[in-house]
C-alpha atoms as a PDB file:
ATOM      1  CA  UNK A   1       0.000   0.000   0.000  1.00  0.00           C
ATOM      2  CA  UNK A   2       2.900   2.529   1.024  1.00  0.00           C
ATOM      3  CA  UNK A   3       4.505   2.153  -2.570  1.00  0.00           C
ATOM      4  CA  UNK A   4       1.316   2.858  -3.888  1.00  0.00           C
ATOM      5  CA  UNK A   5       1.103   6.306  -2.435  1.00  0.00           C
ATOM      6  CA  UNK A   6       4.940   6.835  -3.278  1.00  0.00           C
ATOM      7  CA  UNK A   7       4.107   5.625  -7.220  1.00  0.00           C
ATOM      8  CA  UNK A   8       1.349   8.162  -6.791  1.00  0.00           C
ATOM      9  CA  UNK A   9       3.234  10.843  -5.492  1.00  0.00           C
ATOM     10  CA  UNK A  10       6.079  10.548  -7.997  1.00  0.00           C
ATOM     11  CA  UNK A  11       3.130  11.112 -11.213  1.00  0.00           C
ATOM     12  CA  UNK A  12       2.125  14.139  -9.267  1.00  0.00           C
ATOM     13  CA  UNK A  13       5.714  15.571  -8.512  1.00  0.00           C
ATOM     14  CA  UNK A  14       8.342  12.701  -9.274  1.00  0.00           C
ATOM     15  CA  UNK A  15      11.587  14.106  -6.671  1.00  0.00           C
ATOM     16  CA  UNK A  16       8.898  13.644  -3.326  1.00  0.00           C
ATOM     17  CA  UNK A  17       8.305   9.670  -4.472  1.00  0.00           C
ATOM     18  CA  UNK A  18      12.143   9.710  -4.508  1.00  0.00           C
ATOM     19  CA  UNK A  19      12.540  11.398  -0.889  1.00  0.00           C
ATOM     20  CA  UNK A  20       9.990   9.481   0.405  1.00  0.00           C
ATOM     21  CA  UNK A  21      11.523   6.488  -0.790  1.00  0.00           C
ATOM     22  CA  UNK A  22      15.274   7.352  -0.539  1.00  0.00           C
ATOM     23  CA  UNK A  23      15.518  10.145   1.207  1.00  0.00           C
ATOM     24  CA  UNK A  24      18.291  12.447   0.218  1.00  0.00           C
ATOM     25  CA  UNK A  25      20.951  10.724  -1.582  1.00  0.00           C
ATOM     26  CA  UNK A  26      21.887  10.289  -5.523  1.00  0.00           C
ATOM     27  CA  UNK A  27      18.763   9.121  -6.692  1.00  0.00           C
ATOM     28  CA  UNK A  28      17.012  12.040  -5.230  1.00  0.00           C
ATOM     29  CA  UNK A  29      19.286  14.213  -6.951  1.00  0.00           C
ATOM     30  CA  UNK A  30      19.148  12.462 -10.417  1.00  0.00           C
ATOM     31  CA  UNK A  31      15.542  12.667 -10.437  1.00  0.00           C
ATOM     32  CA  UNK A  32      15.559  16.393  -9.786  1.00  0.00           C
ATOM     33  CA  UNK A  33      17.615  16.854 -12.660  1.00  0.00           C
ATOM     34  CA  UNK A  34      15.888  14.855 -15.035  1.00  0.00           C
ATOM     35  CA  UNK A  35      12.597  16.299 -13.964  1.00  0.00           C
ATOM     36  CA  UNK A  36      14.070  19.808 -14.710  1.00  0.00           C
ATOM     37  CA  UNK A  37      15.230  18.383 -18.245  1.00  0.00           C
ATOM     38  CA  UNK A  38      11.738  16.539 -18.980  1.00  0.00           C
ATOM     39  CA  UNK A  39       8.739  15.537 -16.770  1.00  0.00           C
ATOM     40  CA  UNK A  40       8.159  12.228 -18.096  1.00  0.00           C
ATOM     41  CA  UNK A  41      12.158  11.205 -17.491  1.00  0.00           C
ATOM     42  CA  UNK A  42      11.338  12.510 -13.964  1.00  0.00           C
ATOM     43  CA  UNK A  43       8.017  10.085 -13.374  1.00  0.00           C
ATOM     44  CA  UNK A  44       9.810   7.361 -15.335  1.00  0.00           C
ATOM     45  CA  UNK A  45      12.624   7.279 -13.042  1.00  0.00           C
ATOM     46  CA  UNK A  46      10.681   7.593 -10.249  1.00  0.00           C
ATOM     47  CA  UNK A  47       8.382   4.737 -10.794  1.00  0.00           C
ATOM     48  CA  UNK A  48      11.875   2.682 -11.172  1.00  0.00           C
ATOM     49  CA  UNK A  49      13.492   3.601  -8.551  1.00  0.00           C
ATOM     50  CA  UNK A  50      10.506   2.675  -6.041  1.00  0.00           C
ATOM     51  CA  UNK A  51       9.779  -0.389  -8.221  1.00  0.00           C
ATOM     52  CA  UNK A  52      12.754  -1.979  -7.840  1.00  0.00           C
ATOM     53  CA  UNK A  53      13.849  -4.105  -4.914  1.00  0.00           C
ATOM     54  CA  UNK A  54      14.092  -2.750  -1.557  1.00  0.00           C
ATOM     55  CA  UNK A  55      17.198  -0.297  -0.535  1.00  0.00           C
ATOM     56  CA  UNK A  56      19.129  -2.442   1.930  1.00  0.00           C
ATOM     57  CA  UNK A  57      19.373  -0.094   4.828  1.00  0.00           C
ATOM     58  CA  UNK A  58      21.881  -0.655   7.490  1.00  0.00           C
ATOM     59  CA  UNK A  59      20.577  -0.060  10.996  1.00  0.00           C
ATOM     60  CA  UNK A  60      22.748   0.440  13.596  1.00  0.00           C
ATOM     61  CA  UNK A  61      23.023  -1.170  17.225  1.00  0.00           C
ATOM     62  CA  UNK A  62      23.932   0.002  20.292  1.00  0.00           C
END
């Protein structure tokens, strides 16, 4: 259901599916460029970055 509302959010404005997704890091930057250069780049990149597997986040542990 969450990636849903990301996928949703990245038609609407395709750099907050990133954030939401990635947060701040490359991918959040790339999309902002190629939403500047082109909308549908933007969206496309944005579906395919939330589509794809999981991030593999490292938590730490006290």
């Amino acid at each position: 259901m969450m990636d849903f509302i990301k996928i949703l959010f990245s038609v609407l404005l395709p750099p907050l599916g990133v954030f939401l997704d990635q947060g701040i890091r490359k991918h959040f930057w790339i999309n902002i460029l190629l939403t500047l250069l082109g909308y549908l780049p933007g969206i496309i990149h944005a579906v395919y970055v939330i589509a794809r597997e999981p991030t593999r986040r490292v938590v730490h542990s006290q």
